[in-house]
Protein backbone atom coordinates (compact mmCIF):
# COMPACT_ATOMS: atom_id res chain seq x y z
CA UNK A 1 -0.45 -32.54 4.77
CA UNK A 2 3.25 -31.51 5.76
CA UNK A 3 4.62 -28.19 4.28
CA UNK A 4 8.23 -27.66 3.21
CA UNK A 5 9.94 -24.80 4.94
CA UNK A 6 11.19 -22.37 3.42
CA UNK A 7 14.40 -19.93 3.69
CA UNK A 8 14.61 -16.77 2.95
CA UNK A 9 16.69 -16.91 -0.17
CA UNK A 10 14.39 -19.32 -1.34
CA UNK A 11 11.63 -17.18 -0.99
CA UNK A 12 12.89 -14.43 -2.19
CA UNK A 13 13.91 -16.42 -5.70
CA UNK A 14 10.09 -17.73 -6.02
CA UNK A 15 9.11 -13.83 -5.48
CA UNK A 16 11.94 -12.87 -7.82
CA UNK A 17 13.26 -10.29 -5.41
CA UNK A 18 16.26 -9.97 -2.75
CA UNK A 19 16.51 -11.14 0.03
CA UNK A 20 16.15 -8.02 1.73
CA UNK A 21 12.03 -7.67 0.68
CA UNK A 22 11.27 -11.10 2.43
CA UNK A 23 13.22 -10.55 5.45
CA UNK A 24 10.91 -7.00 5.43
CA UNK A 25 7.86 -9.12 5.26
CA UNK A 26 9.45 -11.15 8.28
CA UNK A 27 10.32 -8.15 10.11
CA UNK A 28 6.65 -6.24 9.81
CA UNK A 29 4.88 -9.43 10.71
CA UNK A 30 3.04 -9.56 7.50
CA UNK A 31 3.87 -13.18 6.16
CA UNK A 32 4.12 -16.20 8.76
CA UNK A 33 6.89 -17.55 9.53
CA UNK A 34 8.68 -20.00 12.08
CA UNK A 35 11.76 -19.13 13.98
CA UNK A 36 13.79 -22.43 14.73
CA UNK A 37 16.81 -21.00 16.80
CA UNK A 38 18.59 -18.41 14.55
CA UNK A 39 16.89 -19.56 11.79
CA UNK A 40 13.97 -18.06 10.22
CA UNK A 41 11.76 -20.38 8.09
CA UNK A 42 8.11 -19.82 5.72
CA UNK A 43 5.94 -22.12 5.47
CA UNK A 44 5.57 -22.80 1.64
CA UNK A 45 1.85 -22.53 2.36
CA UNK A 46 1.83 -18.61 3.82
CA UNK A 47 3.91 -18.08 0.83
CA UNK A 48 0.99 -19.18 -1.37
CA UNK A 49 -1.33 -17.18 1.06
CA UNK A 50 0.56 -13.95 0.97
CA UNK A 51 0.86 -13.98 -3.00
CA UNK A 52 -2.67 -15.00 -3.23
CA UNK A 53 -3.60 -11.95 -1.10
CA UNK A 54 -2.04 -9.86 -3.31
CA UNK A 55 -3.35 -11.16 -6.78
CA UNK A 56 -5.42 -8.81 -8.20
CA UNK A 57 -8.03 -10.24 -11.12
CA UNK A 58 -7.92 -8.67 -14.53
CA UNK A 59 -11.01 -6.96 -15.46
CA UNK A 60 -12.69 -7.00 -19.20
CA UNK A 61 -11.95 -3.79 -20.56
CA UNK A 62 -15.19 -1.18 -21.48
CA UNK A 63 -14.93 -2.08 -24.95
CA UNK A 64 -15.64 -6.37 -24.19
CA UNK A 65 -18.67 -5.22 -22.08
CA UNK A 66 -20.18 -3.17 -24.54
CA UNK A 67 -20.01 -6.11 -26.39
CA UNK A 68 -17.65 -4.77 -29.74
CA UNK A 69 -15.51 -6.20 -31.18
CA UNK A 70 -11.81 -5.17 -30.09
């Protein structure tokens, strides 16, 4: 399986944020990235890593576990 590579703008747009947060993420070693020359590149895959790190599952409020009617 081949990943695409990613740039920062374009991560950034899938995150719907500036540049500036993923180039953060870059710069605190917290995503994974590959440095090709001056260019800085994500794999599309740590991209789906980091966000899935950072999903956080709903949880069924008191009143669905009590078993009433909402």
């Amino acid at each position: 399986m081949s990943d695409q590579y990613l740039t920062v703008a374009q991560v950034a747009d899938r995150l719907g944020t500036s540049e500036r947060f993923p180039r953060r993420l870059i710069a605190e070693r917290r995503i994974t990235f590959v440095k090709i020359g001056a260019h800085v590149r994500i794999p599309e895959s740590a991209l789906d890593a980091y966000i899935a790190t950072g999903t956080v599952p709903a949880v069924r409020s008191r009143r669905d576990r009590r078993g009433r009617a909402a």
